[in-house]
Protein backbone atom coordinates (compact mmCIF):
# COMPACT_ATOMS: atom_id res chain seq x y z
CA UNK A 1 -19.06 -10.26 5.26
CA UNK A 2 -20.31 -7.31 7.21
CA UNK A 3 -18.78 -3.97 8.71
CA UNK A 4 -20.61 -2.19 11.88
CA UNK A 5 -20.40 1.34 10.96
CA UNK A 6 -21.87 2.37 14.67
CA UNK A 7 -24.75 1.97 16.18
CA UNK A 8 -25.69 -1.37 15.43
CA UNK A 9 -25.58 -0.27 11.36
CA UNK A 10 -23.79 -2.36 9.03
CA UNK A 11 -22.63 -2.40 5.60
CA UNK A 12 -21.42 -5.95 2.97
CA UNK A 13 -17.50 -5.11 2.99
CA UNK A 14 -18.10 -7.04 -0.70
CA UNK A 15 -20.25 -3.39 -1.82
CA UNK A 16 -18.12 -0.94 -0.33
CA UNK A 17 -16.44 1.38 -3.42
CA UNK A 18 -15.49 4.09 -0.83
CA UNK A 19 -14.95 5.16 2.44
CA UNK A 20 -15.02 9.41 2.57
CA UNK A 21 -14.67 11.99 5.05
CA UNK A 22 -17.44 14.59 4.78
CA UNK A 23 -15.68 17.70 5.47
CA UNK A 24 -14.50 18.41 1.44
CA UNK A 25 -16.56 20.56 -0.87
CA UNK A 26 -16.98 17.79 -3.09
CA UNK A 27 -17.92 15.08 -0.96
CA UNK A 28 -21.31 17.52 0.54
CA UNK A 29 -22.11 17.98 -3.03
CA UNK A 30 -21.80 13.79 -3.67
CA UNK A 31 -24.10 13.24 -0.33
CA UNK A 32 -26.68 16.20 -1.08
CA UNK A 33 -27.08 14.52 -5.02
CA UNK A 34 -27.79 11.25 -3.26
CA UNK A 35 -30.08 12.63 -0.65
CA UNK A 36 -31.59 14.58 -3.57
CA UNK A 37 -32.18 11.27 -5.44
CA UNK A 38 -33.44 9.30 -2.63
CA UNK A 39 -29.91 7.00 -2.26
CA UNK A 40 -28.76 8.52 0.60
CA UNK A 41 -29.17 5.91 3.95
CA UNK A 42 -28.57 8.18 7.20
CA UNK A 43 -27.16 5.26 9.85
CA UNK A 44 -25.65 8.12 12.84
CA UNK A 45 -28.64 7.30 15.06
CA UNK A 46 -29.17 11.12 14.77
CA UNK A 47 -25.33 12.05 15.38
CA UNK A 48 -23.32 14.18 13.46
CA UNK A 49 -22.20 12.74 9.88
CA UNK A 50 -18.37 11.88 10.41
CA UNK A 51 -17.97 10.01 7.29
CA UNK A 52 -19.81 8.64 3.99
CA UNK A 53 -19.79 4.96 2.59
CA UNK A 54 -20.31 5.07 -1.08
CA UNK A 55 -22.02 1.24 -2.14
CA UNK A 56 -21.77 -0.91 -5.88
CA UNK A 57 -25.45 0.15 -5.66
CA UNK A 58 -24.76 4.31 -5.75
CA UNK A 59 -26.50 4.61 -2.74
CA UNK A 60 -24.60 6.75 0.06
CA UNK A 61 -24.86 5.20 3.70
CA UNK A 62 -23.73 8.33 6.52
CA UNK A 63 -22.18 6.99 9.35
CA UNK A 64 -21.02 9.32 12.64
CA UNK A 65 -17.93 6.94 13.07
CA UNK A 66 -14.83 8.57 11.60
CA UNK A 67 -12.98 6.59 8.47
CA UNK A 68 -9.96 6.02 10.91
CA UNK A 69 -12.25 4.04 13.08
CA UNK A 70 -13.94 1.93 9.98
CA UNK A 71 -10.91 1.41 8.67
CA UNK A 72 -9.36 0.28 11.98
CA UNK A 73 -12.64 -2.23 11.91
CA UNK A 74 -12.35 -3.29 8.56
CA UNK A 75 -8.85 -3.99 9.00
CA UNK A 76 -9.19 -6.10 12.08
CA UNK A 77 -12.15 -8.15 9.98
CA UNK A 78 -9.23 -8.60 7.01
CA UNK A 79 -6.78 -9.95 10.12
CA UNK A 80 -9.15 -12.20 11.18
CA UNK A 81 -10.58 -13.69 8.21
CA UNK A 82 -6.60 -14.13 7.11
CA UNK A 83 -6.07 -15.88 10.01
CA UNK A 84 -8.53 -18.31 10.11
CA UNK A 85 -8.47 -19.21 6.28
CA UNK A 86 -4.42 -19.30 6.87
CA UNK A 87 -5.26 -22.21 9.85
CA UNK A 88 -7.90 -23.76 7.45
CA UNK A 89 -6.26 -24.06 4.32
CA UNK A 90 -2.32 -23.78 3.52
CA UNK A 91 -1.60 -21.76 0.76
CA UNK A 92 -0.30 -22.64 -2.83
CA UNK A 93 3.23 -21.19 -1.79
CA UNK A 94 3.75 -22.55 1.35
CA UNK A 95 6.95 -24.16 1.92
CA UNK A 96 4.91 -27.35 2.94
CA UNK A 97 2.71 -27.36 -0.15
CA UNK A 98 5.93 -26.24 -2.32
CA UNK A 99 7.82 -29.99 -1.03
CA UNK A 100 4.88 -32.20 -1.74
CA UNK A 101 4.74 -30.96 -5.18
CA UNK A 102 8.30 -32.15 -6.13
């Protein structure tokens, strides 16, 4: 599954370890050691940093979109994916499923 993270950039929700805001001490020094190390993946479209996706892989993806707004999206992909597996496939603790087991 895939996240946009603005301007037609997207990330595998499956690699994301964190989503940051870039205006802590610590998180600069994270995203200038990755830049430093060639991980760093600059996906603003030449807009200010907002936010920094840390991947599985250590790399460091910047996007402009604040993490309120990746979260809202990544949130809304959860929904939707619950929704259609839910419509799919009943679940092991449905009341349905529960009956036909007794």
């Amino acid at each position: 599954m895939i996240i946009p993270i603005g301007h037609e950039n997207f990330v595998a929700v499956e690699e994301v370890v964190l989503i940051q805001r870039l205006d802590s001490a610590p998180a600069i020094s994270f995203k200038q050691a990755a830049e430093q190390s060639g991980r760093l993946i600059n996906a603003t479209s030449g807009r200010k940093a907002r936010s920094m996706i840390v991947m599985r892989s250590n790399h460091v993806v910047l996007s402009s979109l604040e993490v309120e707004a990746i979260k809202k999206r990544f949130d809304r992909l959860m929904k939707m994916l619950d929704t259609s597996r839910h419509d799919q496939q009943p679940s092991l603790f449905d009341k349905k499923t529960t009956q036909e087991w007794e």
